[in-house]
PDB file of N, CA and C in Angstrom:
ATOM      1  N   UNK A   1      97.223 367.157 325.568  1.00  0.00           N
ATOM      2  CA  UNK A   1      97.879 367.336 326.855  1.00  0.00           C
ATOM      3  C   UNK A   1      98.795 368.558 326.816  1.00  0.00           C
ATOM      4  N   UNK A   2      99.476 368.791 325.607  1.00  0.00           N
ATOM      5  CA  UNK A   2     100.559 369.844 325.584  1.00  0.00           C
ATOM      6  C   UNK A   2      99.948 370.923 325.660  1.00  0.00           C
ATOM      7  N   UNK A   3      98.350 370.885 324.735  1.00  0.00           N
ATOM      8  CA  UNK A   3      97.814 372.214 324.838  1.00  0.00           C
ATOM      9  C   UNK A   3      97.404 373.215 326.323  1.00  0.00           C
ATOM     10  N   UNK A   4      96.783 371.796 326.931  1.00  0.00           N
ATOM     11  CA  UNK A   4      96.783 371.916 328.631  1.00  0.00           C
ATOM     12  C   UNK A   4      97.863 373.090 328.850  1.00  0.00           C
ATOM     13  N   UNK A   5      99.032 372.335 329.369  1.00  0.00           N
ATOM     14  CA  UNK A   5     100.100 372.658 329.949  1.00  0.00           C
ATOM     15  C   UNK A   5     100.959 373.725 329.243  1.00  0.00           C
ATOM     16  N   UNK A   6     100.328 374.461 328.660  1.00  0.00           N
ATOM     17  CA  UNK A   6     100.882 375.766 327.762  1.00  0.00           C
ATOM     18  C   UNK A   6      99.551 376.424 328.176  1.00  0.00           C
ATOM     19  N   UNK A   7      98.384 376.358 328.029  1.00  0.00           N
ATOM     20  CA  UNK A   7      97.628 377.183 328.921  1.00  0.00           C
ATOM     21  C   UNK A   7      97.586 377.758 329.882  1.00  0.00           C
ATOM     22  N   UNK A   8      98.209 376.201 330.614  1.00  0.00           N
ATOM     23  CA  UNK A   8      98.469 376.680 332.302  1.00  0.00           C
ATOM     24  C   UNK A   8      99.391 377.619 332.530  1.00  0.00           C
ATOM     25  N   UNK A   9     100.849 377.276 331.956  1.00  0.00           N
ATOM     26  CA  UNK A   9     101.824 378.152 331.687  1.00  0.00           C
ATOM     27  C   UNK A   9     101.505 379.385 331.643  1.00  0.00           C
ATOM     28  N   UNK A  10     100.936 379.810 330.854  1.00  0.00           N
ATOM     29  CA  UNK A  10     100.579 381.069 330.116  1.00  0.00           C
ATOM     30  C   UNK A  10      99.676 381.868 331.442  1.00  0.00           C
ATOM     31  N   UNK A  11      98.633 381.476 331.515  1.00  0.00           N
ATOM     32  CA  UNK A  11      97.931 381.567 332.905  1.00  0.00           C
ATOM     33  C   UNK A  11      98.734 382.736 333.860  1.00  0.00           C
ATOM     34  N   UNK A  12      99.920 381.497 334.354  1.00  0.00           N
ATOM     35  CA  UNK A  12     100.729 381.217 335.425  1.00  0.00           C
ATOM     36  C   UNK A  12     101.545 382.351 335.552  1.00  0.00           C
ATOM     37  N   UNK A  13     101.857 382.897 333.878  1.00  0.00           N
ATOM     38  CA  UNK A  13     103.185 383.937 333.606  1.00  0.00           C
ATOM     39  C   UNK A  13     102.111 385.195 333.833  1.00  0.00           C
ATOM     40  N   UNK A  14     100.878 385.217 333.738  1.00  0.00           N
ATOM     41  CA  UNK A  14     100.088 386.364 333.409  1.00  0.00           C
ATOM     42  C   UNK A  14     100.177 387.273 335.264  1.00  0.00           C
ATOM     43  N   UNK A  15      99.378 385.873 336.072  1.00  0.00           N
ATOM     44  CA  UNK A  15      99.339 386.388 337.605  1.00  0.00           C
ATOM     45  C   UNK A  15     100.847 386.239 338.160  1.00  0.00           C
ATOM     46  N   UNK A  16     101.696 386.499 337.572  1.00  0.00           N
ATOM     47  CA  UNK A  16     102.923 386.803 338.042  1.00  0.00           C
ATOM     48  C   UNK A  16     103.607 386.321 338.818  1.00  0.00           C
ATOM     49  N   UNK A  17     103.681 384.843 338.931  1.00  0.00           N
ATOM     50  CA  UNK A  17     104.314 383.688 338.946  1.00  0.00           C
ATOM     51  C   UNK A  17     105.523 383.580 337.983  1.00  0.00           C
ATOM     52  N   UNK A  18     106.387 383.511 338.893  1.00  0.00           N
ATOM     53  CA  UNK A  18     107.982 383.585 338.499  1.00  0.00           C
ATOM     54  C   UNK A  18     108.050 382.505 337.431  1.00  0.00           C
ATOM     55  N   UNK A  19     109.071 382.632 336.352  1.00  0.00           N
ATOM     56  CA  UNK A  19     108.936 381.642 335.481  1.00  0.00           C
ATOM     57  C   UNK A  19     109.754 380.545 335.856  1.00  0.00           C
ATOM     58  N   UNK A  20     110.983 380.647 336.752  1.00  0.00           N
ATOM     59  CA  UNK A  20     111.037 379.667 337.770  1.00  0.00           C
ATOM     60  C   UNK A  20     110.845 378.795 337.931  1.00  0.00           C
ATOM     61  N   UNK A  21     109.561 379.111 338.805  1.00  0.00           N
ATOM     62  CA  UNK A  21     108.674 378.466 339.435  1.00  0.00           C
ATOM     63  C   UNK A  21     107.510 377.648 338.669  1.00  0.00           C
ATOM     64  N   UNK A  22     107.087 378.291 337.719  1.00  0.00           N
ATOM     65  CA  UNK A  22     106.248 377.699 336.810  1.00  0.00           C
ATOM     66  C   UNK A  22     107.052 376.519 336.021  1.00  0.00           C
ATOM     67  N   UNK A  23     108.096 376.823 335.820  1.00  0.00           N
ATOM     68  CA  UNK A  23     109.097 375.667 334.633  1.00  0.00           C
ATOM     69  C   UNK A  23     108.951 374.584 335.967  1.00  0.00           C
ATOM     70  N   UNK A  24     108.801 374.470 337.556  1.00  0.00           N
ATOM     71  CA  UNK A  24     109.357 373.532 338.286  1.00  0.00           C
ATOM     72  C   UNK A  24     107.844 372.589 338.498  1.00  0.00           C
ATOM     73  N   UNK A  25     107.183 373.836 338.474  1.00  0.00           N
ATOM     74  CA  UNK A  25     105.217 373.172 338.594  1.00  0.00           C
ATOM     75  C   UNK A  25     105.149 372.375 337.097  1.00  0.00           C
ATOM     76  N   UNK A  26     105.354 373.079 336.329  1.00  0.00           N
ATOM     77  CA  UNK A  26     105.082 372.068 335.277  1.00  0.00           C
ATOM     78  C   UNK A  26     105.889 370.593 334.513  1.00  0.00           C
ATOM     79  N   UNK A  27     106.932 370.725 335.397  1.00  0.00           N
ATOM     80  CA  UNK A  27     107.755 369.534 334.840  1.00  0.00           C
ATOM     81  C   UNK A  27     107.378 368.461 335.973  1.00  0.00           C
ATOM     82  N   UNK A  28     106.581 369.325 337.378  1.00  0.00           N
ATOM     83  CA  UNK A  28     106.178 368.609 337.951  1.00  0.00           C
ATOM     84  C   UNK A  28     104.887 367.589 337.838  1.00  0.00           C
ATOM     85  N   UNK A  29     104.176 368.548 337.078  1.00  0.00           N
ATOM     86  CA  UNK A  29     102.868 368.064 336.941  1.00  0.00           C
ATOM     87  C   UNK A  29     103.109 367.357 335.731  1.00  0.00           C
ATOM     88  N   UNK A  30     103.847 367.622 334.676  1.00  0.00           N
ATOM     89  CA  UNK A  30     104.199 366.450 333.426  1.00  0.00           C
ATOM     90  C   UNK A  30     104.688 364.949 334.156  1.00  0.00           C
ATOM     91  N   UNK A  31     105.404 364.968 334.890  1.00  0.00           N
ATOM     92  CA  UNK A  31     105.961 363.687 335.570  1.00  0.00           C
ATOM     93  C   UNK A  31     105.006 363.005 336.290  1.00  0.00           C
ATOM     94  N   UNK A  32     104.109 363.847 337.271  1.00  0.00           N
ATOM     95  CA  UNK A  32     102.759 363.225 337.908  1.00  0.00           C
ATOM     96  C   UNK A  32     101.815 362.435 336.809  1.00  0.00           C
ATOM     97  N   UNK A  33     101.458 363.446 335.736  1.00  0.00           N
ATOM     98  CA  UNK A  33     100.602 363.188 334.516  1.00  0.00           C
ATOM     99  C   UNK A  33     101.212 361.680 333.913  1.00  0.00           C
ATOM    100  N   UNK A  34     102.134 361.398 333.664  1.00  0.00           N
ATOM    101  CA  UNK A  34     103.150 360.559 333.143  1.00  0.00           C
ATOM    102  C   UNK A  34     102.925 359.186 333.963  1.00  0.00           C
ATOM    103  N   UNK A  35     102.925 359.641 335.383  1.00  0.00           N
ATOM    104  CA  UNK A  35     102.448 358.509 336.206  1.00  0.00           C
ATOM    105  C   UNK A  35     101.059 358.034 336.173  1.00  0.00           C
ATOM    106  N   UNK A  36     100.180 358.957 336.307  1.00  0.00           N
ATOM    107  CA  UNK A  36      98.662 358.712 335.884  1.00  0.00           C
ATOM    108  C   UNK A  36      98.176 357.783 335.233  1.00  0.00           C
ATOM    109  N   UNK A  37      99.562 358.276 333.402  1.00  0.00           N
ATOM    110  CA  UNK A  37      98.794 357.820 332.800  1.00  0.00           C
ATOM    111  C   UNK A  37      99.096 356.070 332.416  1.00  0.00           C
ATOM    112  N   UNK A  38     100.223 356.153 333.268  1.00  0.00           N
ATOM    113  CA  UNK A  38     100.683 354.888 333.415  1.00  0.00           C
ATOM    114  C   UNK A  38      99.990 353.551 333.948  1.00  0.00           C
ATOM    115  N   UNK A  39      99.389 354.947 335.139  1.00  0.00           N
ATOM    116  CA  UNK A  39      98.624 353.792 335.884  1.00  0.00           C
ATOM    117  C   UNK A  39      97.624 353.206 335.492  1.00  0.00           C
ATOM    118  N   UNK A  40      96.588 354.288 334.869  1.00  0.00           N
ATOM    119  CA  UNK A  40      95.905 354.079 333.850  1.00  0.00           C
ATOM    120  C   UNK A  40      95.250 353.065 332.561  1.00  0.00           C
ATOM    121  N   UNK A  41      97.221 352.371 332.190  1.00  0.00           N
ATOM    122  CA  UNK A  41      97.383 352.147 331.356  1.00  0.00           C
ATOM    123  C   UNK A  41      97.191 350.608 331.818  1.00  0.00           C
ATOM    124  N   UNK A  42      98.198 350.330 333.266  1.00  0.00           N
ATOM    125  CA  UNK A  42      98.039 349.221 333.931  1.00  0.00           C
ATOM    126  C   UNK A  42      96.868 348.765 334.011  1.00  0.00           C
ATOM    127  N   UNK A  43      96.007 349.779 334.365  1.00  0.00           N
ATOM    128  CA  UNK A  43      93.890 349.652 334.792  1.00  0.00           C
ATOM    129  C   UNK A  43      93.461 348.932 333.521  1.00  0.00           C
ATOM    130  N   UNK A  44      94.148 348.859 332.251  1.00  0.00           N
ATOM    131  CA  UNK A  44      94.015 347.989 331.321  1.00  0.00           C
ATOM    132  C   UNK A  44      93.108 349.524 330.215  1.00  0.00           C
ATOM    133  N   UNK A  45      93.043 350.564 330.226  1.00  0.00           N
ATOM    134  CA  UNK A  45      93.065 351.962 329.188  1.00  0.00           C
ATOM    135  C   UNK A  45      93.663 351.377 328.268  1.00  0.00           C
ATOM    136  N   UNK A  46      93.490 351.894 326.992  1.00  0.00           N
ATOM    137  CA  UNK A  46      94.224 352.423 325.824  1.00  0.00           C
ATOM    138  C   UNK A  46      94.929 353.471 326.142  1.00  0.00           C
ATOM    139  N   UNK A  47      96.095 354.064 325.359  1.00  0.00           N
ATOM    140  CA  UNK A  47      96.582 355.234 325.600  1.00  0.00           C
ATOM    141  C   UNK A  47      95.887 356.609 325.893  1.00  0.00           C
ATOM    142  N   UNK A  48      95.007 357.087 324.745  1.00  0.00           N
ATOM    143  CA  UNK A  48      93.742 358.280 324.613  1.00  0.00           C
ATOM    144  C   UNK A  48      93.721 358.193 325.944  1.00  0.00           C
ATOM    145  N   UNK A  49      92.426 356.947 326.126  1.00  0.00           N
ATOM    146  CA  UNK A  49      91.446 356.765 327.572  1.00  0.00           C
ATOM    147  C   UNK A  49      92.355 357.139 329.019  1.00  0.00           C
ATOM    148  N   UNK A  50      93.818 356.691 329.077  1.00  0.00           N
ATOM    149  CA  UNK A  50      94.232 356.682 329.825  1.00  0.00           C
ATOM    150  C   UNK A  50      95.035 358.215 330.193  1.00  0.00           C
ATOM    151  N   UNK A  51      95.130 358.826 329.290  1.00  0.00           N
ATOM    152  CA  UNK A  51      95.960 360.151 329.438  1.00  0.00           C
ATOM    153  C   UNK A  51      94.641 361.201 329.240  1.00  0.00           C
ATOM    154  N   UNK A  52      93.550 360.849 329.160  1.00  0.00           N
ATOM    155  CA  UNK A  52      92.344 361.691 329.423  1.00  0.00           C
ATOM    156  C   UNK A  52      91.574 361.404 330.871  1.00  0.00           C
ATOM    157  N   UNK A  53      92.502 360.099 331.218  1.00  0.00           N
ATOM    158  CA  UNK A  53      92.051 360.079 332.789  1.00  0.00           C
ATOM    159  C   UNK A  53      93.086 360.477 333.431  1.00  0.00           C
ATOM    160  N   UNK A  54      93.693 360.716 332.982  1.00  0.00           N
ATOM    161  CA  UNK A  54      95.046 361.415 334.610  1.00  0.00           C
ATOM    162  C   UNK A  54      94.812 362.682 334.171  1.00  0.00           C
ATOM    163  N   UNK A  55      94.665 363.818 332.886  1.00  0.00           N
ATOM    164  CA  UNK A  55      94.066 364.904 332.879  1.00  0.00           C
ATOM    165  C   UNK A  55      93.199 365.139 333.919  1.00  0.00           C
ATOM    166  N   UNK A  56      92.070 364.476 333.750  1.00  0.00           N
ATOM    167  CA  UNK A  56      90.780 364.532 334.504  1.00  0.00           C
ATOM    168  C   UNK A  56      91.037 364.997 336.194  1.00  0.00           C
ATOM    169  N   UNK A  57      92.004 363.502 336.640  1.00  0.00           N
ATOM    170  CA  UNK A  57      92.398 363.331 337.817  1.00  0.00           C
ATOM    171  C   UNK A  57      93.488 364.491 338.472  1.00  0.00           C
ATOM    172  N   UNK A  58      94.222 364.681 337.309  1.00  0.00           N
ATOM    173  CA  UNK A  58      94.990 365.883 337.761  1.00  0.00           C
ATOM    174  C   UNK A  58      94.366 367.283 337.974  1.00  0.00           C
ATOM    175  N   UNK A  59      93.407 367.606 337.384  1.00  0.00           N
ATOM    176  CA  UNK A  59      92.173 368.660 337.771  1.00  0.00           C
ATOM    177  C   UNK A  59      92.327 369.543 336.182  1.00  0.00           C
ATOM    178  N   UNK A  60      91.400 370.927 336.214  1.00  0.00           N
ATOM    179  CA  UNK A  60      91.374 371.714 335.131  1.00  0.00           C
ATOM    180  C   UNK A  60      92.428 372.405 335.078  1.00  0.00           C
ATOM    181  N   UNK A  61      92.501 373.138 334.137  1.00  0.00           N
ATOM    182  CA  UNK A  61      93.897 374.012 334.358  1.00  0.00           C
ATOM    183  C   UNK A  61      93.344 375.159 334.878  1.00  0.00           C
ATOM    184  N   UNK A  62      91.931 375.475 335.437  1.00  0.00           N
ATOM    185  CA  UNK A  62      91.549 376.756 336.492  1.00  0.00           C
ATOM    186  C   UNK A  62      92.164 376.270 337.431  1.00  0.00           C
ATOM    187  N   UNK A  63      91.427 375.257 338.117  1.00  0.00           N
ATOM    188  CA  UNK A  63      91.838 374.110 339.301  1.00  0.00           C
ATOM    189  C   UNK A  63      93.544 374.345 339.908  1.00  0.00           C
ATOM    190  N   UNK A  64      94.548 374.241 338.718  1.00  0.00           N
ATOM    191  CA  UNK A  64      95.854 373.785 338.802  1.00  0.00           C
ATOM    192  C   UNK A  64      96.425 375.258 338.993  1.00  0.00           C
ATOM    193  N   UNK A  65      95.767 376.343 338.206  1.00  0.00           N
ATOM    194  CA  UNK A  65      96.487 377.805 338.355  1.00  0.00           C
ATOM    195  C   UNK A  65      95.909 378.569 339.189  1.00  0.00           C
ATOM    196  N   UNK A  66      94.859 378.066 340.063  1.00  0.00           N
ATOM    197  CA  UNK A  66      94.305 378.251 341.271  1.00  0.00           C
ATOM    198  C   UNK A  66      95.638 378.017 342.503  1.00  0.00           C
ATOM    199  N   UNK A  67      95.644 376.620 342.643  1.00  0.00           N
ATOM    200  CA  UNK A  67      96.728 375.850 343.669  1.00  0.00           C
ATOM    201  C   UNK A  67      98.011 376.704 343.714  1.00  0.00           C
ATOM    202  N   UNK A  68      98.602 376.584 342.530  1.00  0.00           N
ATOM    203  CA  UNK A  68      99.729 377.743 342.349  1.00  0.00           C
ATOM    204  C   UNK A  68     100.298 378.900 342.662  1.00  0.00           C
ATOM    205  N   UNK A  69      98.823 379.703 341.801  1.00  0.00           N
ATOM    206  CA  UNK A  69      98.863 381.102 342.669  1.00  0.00           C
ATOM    207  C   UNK A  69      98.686 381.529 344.212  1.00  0.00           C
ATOM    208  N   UNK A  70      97.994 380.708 344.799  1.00  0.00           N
ATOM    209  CA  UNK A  70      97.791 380.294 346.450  1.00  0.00           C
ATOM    210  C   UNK A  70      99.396 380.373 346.818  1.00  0.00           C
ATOM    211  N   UNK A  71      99.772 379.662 346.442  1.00  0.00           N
ATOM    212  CA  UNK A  71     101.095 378.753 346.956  1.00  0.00           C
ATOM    213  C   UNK A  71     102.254 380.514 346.717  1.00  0.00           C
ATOM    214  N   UNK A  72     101.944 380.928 345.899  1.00  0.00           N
ATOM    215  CA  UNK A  72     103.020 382.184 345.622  1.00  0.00           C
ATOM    216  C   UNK A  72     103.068 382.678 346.847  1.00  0.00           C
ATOM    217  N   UNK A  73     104.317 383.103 347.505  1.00  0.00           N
ATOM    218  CA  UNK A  73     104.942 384.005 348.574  1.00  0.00           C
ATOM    219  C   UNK A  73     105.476 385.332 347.951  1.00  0.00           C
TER     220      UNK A  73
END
């Protein structure tokens, strides 16, 4: 998961996305992920299964540094 979200990061700093902004997307998307995998967990998952399904659900990290860069003003 960490590797994810240091990809994205990285990504994020390249198309020139304020770092800001990226520290606020990604603590955002860690907290979403967090919920996922919670829920996940409730769905009766193991940990793995369950934090490889809120990955999933949360999209790729093209997907996620797609949304982002859109979103830049």
């Amino acid at each position: 998961m960490a590797k994810r979200f240091r990809e994205l990061r990285e990504r994020l700093l390249r198309a020139g996305v304020a770092p800001r902004h990226v520290r606020r997307y990604l603590t955002e998307l860690r907290e979403h992920c967090a919920d996922l995998t919670a829920e996940e967990m409730r769905a009766g998952r193991n940990r793995t299964e369950a934090e490889a399904a809120a990955l999933e659900r949360l999209g790729s990290v093209e997907e996620l540094a797609r949304t982002m860069i859109a979103r830049q003003e």
